[in-house]
N, C-alpha and C. Protein backbone atom coordinates (compact mmCIF):
# COMPACT_ATOMS: atom_id res chain seq x y z
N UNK A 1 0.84 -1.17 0.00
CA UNK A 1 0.00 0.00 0.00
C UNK A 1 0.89 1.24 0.00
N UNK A 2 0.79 2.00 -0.94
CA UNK A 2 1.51 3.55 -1.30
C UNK A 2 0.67 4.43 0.13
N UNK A 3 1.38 5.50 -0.18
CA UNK A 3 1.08 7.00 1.07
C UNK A 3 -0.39 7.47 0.25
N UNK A 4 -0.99 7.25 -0.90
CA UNK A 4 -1.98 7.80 -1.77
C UNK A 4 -3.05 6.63 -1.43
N UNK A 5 -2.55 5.64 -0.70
CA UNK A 5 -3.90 4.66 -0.53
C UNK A 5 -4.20 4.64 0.83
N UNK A 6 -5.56 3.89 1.25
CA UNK A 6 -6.38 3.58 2.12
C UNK A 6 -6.67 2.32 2.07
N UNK A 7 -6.45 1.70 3.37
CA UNK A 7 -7.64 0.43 3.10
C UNK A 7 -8.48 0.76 3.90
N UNK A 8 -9.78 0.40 3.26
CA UNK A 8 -11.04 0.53 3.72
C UNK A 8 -11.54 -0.79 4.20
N UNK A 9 -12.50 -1.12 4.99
CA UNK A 9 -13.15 -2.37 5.05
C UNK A 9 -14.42 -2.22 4.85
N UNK A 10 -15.26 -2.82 4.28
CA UNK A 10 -16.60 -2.83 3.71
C UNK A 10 -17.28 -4.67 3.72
N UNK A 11 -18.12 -4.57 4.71
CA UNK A 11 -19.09 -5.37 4.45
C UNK A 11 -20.29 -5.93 3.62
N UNK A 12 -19.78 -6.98 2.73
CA UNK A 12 -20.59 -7.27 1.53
C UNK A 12 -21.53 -8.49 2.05
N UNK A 13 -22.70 -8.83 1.65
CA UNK A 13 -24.32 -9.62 2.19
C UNK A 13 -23.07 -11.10 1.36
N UNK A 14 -23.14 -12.14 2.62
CA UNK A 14 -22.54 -13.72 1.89
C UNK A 14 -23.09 -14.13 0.63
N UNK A 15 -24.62 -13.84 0.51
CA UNK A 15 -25.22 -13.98 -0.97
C UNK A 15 -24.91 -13.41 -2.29
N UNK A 16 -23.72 -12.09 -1.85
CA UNK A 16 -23.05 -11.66 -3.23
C UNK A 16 -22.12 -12.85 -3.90
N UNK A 17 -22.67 -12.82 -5.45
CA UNK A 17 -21.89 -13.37 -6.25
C UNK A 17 -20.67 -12.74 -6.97
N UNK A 18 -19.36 -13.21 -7.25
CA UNK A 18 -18.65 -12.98 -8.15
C UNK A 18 -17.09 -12.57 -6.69
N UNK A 19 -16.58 -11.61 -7.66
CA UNK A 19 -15.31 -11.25 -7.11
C UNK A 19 -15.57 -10.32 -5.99
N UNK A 20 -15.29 -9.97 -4.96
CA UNK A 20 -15.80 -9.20 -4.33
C UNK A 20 -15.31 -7.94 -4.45
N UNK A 21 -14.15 -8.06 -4.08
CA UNK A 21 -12.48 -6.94 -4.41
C UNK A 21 -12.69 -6.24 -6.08
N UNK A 22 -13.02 -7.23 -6.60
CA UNK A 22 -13.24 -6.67 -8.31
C UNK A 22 -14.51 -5.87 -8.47
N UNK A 23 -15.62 -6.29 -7.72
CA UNK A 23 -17.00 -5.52 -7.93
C UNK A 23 -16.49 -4.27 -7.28
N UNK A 24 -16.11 -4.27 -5.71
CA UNK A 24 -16.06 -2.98 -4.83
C UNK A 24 -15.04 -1.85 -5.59
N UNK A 25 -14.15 -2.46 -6.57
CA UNK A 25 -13.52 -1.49 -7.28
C UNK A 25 -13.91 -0.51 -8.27
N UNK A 26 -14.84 -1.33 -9.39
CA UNK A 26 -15.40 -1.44 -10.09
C UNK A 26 -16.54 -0.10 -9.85
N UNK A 27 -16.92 -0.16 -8.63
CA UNK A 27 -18.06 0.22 -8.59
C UNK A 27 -17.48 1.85 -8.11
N UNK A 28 -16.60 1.49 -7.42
CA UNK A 28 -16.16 2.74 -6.56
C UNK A 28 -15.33 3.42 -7.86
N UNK A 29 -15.16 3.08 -8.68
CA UNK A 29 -14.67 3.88 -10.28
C UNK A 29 -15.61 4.46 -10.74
N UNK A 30 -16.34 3.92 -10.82
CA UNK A 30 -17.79 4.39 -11.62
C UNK A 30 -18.28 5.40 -11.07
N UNK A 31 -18.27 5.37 -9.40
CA UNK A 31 -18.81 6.23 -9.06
C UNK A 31 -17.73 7.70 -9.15
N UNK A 32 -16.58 7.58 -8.87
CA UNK A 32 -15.96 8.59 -8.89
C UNK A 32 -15.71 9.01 -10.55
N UNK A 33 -16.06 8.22 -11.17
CA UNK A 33 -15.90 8.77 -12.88
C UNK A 33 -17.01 9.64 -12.87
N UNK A 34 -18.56 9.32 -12.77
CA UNK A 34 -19.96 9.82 -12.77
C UNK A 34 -19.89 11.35 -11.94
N UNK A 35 -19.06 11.05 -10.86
CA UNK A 35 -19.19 12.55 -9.87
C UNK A 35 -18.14 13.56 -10.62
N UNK A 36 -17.57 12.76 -11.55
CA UNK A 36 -16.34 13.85 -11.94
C UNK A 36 -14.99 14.24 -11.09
N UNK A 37 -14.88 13.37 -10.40
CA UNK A 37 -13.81 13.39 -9.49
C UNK A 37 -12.57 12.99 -10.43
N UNK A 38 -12.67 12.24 -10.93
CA UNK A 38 -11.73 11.51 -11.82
C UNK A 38 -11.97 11.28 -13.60
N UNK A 39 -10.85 11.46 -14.39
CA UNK A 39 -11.20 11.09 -15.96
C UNK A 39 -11.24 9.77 -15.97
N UNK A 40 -12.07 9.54 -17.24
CA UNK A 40 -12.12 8.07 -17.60
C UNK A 40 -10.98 6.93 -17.21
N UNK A 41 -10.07 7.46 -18.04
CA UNK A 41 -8.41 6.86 -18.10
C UNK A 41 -8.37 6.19 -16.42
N UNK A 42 -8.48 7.35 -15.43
CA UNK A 42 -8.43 7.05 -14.13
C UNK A 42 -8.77 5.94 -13.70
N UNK A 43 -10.49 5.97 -14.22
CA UNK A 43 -11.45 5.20 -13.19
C UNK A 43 -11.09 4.05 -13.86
N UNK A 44 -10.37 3.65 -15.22
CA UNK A 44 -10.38 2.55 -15.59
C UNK A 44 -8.84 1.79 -14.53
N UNK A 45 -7.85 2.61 -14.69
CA UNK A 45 -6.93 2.21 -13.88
C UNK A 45 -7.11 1.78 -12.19
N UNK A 46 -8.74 2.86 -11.79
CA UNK A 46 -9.06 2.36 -10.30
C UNK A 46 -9.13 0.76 -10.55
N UNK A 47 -10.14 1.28 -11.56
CA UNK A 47 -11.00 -0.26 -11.58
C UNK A 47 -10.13 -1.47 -12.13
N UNK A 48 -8.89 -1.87 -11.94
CA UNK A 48 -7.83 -1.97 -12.95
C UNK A 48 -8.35 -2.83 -14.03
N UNK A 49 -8.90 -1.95 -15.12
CA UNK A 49 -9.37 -2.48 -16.45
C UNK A 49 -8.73 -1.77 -17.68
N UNK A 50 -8.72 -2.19 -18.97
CA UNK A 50 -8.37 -1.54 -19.69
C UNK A 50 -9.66 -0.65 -19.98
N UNK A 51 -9.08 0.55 -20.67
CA UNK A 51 -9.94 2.09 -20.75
C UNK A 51 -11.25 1.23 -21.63
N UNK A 52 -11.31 0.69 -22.72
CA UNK A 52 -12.02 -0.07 -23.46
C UNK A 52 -12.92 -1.03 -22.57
N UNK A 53 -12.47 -1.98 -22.12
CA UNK A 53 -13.21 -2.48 -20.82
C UNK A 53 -14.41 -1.67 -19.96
N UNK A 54 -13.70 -0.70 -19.98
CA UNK A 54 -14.36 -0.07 -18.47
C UNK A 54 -15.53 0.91 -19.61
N UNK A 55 -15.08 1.30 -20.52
CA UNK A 55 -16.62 1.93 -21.43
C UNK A 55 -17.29 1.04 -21.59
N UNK A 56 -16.92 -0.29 -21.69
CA UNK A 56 -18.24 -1.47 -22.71
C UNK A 56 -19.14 -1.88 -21.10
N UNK A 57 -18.58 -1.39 -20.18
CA UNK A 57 -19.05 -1.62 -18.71
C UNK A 57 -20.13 -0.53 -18.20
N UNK A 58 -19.56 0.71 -18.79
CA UNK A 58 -20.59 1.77 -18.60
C UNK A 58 -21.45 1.45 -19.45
N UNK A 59 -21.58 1.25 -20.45
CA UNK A 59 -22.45 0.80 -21.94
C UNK A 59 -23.31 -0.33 -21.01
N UNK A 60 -22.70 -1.55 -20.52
CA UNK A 60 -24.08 -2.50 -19.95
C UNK A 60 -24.72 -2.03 -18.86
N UNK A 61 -24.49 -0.91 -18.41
CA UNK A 61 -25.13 -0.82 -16.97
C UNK A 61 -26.21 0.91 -17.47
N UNK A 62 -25.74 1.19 -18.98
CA UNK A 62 -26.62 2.01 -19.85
C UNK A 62 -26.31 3.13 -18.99
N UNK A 63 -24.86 3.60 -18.97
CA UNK A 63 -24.27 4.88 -18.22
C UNK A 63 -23.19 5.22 -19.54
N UNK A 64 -23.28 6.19 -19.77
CA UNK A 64 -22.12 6.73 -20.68
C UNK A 64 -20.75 7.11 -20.52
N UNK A 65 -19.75 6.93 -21.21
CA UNK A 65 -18.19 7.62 -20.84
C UNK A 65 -18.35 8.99 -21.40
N UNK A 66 -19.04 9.41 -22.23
CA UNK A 66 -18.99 10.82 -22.70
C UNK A 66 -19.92 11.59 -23.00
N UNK A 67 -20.43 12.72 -22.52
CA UNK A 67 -21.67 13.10 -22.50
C UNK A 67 -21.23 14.63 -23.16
N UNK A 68 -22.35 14.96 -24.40
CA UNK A 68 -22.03 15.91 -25.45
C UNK A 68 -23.44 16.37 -25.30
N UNK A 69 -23.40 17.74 -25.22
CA UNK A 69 -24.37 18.87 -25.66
C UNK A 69 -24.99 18.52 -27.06
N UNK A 70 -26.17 18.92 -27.67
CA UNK A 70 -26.44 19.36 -28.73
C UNK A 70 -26.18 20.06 -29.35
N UNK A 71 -25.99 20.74 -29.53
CA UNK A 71 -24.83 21.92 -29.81
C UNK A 71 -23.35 21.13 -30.68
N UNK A 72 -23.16 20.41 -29.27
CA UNK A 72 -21.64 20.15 -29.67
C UNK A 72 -21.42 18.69 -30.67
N UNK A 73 -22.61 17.84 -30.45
CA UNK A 73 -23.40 16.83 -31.79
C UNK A 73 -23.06 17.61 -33.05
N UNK A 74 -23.59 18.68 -32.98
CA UNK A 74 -23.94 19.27 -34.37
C UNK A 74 -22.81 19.93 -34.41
N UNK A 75 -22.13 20.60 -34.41
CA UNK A 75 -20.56 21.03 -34.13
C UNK A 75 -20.20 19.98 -34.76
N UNK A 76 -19.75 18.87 -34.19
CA UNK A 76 -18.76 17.63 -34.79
C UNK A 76 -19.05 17.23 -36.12
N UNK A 77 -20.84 16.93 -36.11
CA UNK A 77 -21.23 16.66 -37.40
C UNK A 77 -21.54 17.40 -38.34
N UNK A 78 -21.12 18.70 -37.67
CA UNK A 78 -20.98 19.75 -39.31
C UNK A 78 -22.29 19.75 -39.77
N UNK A 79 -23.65 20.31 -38.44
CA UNK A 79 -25.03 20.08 -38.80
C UNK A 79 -25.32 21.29 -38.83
């Protein structure tokens, strides 16, 4: 553990399935990506996933990595 980390302890219900350490990461990326605390790049390294990974993750849970004005749609697409 570096001077930049914490361990935390967190109590998860015995009925959770999967990785536990991998979900609580996972999740705690997401959330700090969503609040804007952190860039993408980041939350993928919290979450240690590749950057690609961690969008096709926001994509199943129907949360976005990049959120664009209308305006700025039509800007790009020269509308």
């Amino acid at each position: 553990m570096t001077e930049y980390e914490k361990l935390v302890r967190v109590k998860v219900p015995a009925h959770h399935v999967g990785d536990d350490e991998a979900g609580v990461r996972l999740a705690y990326a997401i959330d700090l990506f969503l609040r804007g605390v952190v860039s993408l790049g980041r939350a993928a390294e919290l979450a240690n996933m590749h950057i690609y990974d961690f969008i096709m993750e926001l994509r199943r849970r129907s949360l976005f990595a990049f959120s664009y004005s209308e305006e700025e749609i039509r800007e790009e697409l020269g509308i």
